[in-house]
Protein backbone atom coordinates (compact mmCIF):
# COMPACT_ATOMS: atom_id res chain seq x y z
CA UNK A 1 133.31 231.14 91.75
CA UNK A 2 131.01 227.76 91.71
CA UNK A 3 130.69 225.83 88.73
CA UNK A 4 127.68 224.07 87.90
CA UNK A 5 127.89 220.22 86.30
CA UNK A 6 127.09 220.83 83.03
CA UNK A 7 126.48 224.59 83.49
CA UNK A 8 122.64 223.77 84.47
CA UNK A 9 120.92 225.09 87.17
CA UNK A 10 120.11 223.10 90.50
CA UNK A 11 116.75 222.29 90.93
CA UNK A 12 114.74 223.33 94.30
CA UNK A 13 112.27 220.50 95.62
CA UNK A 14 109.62 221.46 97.84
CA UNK A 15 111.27 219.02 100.61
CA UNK A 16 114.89 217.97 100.53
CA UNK A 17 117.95 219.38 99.17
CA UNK A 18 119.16 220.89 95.83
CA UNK A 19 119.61 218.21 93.45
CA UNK A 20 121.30 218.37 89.99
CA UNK A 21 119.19 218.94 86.55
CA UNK A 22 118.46 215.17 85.17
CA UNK A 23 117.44 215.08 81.28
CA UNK A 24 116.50 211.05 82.23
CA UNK A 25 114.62 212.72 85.49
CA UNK A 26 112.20 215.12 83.08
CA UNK A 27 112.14 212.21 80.56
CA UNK A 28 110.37 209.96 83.12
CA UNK A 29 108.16 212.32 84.28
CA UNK A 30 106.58 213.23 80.57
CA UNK A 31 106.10 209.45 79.62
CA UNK A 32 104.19 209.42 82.87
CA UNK A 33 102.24 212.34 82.20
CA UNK A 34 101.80 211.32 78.22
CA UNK A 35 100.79 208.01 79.63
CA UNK A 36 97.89 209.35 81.97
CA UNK A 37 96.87 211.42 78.83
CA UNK A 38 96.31 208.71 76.69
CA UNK A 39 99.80 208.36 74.67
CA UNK A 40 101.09 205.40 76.37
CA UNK A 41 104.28 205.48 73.75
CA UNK A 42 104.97 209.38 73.60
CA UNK A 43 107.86 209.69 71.32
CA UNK A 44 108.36 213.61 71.81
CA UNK A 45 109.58 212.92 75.71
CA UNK A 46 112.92 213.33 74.97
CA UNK A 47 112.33 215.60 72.48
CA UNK A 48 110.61 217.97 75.44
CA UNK A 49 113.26 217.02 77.41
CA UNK A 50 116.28 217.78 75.38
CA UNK A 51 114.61 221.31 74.67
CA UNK A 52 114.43 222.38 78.26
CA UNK A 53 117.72 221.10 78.81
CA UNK A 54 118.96 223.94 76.03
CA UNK A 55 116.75 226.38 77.77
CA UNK A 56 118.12 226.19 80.93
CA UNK A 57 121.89 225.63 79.19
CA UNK A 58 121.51 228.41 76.91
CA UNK A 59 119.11 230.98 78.12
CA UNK A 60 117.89 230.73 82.20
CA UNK A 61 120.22 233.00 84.21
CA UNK A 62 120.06 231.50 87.57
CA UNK A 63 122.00 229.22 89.57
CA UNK A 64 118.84 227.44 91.46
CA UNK A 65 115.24 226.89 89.85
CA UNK A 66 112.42 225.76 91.83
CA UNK A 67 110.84 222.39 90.42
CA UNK A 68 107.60 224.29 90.34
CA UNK A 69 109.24 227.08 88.32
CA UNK A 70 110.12 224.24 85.38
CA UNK A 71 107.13 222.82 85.79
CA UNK A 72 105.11 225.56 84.77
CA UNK A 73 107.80 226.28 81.96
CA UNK A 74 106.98 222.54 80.99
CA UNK A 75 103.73 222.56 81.04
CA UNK A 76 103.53 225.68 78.46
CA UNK A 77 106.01 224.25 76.15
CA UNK A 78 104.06 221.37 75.58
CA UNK A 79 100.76 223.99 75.64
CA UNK A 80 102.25 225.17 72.59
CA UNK A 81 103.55 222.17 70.47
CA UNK A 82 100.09 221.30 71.26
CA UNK A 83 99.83 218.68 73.73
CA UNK A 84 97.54 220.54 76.36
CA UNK A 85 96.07 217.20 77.62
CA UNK A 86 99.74 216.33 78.36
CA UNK A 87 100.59 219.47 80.07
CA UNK A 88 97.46 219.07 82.66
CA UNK A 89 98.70 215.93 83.38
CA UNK A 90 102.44 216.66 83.74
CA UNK A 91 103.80 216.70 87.50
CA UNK A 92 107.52 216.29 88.35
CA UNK A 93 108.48 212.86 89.87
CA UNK A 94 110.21 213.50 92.82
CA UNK A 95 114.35 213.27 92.42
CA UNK A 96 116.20 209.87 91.50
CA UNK A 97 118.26 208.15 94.67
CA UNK A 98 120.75 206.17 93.72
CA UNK A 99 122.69 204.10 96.56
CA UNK A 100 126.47 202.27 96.24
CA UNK A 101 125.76 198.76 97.72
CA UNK A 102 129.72 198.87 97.81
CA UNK A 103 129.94 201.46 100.40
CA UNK A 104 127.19 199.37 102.34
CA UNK A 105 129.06 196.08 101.87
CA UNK A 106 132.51 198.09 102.83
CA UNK A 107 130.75 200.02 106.00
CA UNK A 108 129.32 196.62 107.01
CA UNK A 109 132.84 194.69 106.45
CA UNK A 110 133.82 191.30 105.05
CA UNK A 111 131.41 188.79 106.01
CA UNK A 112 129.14 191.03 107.68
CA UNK A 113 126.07 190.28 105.22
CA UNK A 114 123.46 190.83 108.54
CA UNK A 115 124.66 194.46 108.79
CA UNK A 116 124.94 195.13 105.18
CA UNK A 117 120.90 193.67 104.78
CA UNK A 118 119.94 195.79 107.36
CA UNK A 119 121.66 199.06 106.30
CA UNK A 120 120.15 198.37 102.58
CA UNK A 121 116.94 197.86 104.10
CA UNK A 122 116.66 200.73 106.20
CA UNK A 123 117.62 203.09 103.37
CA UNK A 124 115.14 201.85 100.75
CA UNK A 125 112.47 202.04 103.27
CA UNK A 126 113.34 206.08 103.91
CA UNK A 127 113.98 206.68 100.21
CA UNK A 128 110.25 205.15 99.53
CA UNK A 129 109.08 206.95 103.03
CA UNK A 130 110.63 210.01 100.74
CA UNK A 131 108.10 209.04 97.95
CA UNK A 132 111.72 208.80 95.75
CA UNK A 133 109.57 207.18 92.03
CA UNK A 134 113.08 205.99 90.80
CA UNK A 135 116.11 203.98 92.68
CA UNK A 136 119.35 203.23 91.40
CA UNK A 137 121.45 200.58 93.46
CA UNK A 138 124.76 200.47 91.88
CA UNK A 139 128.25 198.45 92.15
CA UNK A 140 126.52 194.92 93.09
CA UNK A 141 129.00 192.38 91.83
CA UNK A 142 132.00 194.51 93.97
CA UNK A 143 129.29 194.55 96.36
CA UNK A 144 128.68 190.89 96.53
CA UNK A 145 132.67 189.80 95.85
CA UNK A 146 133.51 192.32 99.04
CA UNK A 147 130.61 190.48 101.14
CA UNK A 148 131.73 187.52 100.13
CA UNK A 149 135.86 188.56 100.11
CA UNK A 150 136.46 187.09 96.75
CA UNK A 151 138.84 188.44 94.00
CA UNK A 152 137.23 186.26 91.20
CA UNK A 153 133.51 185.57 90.92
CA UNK A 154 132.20 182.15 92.10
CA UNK A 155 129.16 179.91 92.54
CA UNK A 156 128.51 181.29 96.16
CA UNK A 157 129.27 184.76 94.53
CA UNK A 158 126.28 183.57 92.36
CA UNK A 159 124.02 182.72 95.21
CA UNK A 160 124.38 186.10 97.27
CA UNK A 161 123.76 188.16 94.25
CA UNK A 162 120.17 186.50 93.97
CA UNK A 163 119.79 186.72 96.99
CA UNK A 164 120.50 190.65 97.26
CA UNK A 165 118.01 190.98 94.46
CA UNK A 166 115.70 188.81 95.76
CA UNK A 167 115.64 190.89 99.07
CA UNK A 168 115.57 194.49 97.15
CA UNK A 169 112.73 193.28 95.03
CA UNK A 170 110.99 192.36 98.12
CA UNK A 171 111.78 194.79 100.09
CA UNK A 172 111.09 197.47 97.69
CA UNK A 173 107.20 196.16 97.30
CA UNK A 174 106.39 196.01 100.91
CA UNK A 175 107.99 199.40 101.57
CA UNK A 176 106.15 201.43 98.50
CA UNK A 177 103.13 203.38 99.79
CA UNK A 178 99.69 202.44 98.38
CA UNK A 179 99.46 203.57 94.70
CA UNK A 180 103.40 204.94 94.64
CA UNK A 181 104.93 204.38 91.23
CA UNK A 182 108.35 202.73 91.49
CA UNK A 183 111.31 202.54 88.97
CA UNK A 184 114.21 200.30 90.19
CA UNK A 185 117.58 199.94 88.71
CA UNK A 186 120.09 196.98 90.08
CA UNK A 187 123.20 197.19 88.04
């Protein structure tokens, strides 16, 4: 027998594979669409959220739901709390990536910042090729004290963690595709 995290279903993207059910995921993607319809600060979004979380908890049978298949169920929830201009405007972000910038700064070994640059910056540019709206880069002061083979932090500790964001923020604006909508997280 397979037990699901959380006992939620896995949701089916039209490309890629299954990902896991993310209450932050839906939560993003009904500011966005409360946003296009006018509500720019739509305090029901984790209401919504939280309520097709306990749907698909309490009541959907299934091990694997097609993102389509909860958008639809989205879209009619909100049809009937009344929000119809939300619910024509609603359309699932595409899944979070998140990336460990300690397993890049391990692969890459001590002292190896080149490699570790390039490996970061060839998997932000296929996460954005992937039209991923939200990145999560986690781990960066291990990252940078494993770079920079340290046990305590230091001033040149300092100076390669701006310089890691520097390059991210960077490299995440010249890789986005005209018009793409980009959420980044650097913790």
């Amino acid at each position: 027998m397979i037990a699901l995290k959380d006992n939620l279903p896995l949701l089916r993207f039209e490309t890629g594979p299954l990902v896991e059910f993310e209450q932050a995921w839906l939560v993003r993607s009904l500011a966005r669409a409360a946003h296009k319809a006018g509500f720019p600060n739509w305090w029901l979004a984790h209401h919504v959220a939280e309520s097709v979380r306990a749907y698909l908890f309490l009541e959907f049978e299934g091990t694997v739901m097609g993102v389509r298949q909860l958008a639809t169920a989205v879209q009619s929830v909100l049809q009937v709390i009344g929000y119809a201009e939300v619910a024509h405007c609603f359309e699932p972000l595409p899944p979070s990536a998140s990336l460990s910038l300690v397993d890049f700064a391990r692969e890459a070994g001590t002292g190896y910042e080149l490699a570790f640059f390039e490996m970061l910056d060839r998997n932000i540019r296929d996460l954005l090729a992937a039209r991923a709206a939200h990145l999560e880069l986690r781990g960066l002061e291990r990252c940078v004290k494993h770079l920079r083979a340290r046990k305590c932090w230091s001033r040149d500790c300092e100076t390669l963690r701006a310089e890691i964001v520097c390059f991210v923020r960077e490299r995440v604006v010249s890789a986005a595709l005209p018009g793409q909508e980009i959420h980044l997280t650097l913790k």
